[in-house]
Protein backbone atom coordinates (compact mmCIF):
# COMPACT_ATOMS: atom_id res chain seq x y z
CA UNK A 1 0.00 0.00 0.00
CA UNK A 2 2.87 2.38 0.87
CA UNK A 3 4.36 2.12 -2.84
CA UNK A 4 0.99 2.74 -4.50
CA UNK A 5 0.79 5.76 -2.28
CA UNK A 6 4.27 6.81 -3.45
CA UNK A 7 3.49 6.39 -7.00
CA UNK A 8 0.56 9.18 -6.47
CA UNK A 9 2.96 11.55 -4.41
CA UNK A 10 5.08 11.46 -6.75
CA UNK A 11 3.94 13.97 -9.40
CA UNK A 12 2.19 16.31 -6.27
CA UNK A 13 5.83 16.76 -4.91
CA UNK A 14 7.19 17.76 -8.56
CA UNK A 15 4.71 20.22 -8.22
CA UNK A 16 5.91 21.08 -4.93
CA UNK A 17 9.47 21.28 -5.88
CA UNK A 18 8.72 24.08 -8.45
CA UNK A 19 6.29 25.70 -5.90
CA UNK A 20 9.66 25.86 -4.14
CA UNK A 21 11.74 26.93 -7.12
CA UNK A 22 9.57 30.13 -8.13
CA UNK A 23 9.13 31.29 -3.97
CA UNK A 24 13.17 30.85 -3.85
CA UNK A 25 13.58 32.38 -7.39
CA UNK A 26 11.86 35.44 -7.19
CA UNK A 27 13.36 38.77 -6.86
CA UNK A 28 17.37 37.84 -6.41
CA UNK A 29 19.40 39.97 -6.75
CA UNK A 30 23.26 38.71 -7.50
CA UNK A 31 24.11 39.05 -3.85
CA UNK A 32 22.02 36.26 -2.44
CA UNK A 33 22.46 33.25 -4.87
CA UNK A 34 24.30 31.31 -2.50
CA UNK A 35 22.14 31.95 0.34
CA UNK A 36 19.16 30.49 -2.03
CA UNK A 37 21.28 27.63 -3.07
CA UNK A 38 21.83 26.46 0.29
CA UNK A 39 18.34 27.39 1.43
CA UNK A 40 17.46 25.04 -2.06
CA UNK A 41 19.54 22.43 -0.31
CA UNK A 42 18.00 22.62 2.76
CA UNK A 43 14.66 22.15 1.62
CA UNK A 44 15.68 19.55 -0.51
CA UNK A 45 17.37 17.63 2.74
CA UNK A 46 14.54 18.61 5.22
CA UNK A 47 11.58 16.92 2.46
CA UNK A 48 13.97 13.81 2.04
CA UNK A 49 14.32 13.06 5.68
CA UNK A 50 10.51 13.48 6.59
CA UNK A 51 9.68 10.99 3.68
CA UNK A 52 12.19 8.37 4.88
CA UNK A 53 11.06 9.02 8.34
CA UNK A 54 7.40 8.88 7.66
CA UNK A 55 7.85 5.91 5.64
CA UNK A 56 9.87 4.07 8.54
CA UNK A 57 6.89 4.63 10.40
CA UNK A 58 4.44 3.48 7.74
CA UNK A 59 6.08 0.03 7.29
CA UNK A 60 6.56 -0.46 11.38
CA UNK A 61 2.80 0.24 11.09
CA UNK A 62 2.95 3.55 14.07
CA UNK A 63 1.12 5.70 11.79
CA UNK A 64 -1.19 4.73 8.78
CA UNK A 65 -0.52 4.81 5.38
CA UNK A 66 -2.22 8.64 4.43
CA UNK A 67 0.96 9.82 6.55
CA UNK A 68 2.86 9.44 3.19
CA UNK A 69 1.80 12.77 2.02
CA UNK A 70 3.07 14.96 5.00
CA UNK A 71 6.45 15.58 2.92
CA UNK A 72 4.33 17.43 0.46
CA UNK A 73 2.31 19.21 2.85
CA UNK A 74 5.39 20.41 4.50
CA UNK A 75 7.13 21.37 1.07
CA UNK A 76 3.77 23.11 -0.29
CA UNK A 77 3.58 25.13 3.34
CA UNK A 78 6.81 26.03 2.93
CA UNK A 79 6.43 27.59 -0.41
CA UNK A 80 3.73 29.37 0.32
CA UNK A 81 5.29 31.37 3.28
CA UNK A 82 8.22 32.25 0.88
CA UNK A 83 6.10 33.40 -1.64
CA UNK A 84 3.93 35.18 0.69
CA UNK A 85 7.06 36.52 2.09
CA UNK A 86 8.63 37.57 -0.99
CA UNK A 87 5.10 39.39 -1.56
CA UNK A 88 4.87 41.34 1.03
CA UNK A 89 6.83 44.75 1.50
């Protein structure tokens, strides 16, 4: 059950991931590249461990299966505070 949940996150968190990519890649200027690479890295890392996490729990059976999607959540909350922040003046 946990792969055919998988198989359905996956095209929701390529979605996510450009979410992500137009929050981060608004309004740079030259300065702070390397601050949004690394915060692009950290994203990256923090979405990767809460999916291997949740999933550890999934197949030891402490949560249920719908937990799967909680990486997504978390990315799509994510890049809607940038962009919000990046909005605002």
């Amino acid at each position: 059950m946990v792969n055919i949940q998988e198989r359905f996150t996956l095209p929701v968190s390529c979605a996510v991931f450009a979410l992500l990519g137009s929050a981060i890649g608004i309004n740079l200027q030259p300065r702070t590249r390397y601050n949004s690479f690394s915060l692009t890295l950290g994203i990256i890392l923090l979405y990767d461990a809460i999916q291997v996490i949740a999933k550890i729990f999934i197949i030891s059976e402490i949560i249920s299966f719908s937990w799967i999607w909680l990486p997504n959540i978390v990315g799509t909350t994510v890049g809607v505070y940038l962009l919000i922040k990046k909005n605002s003046p």
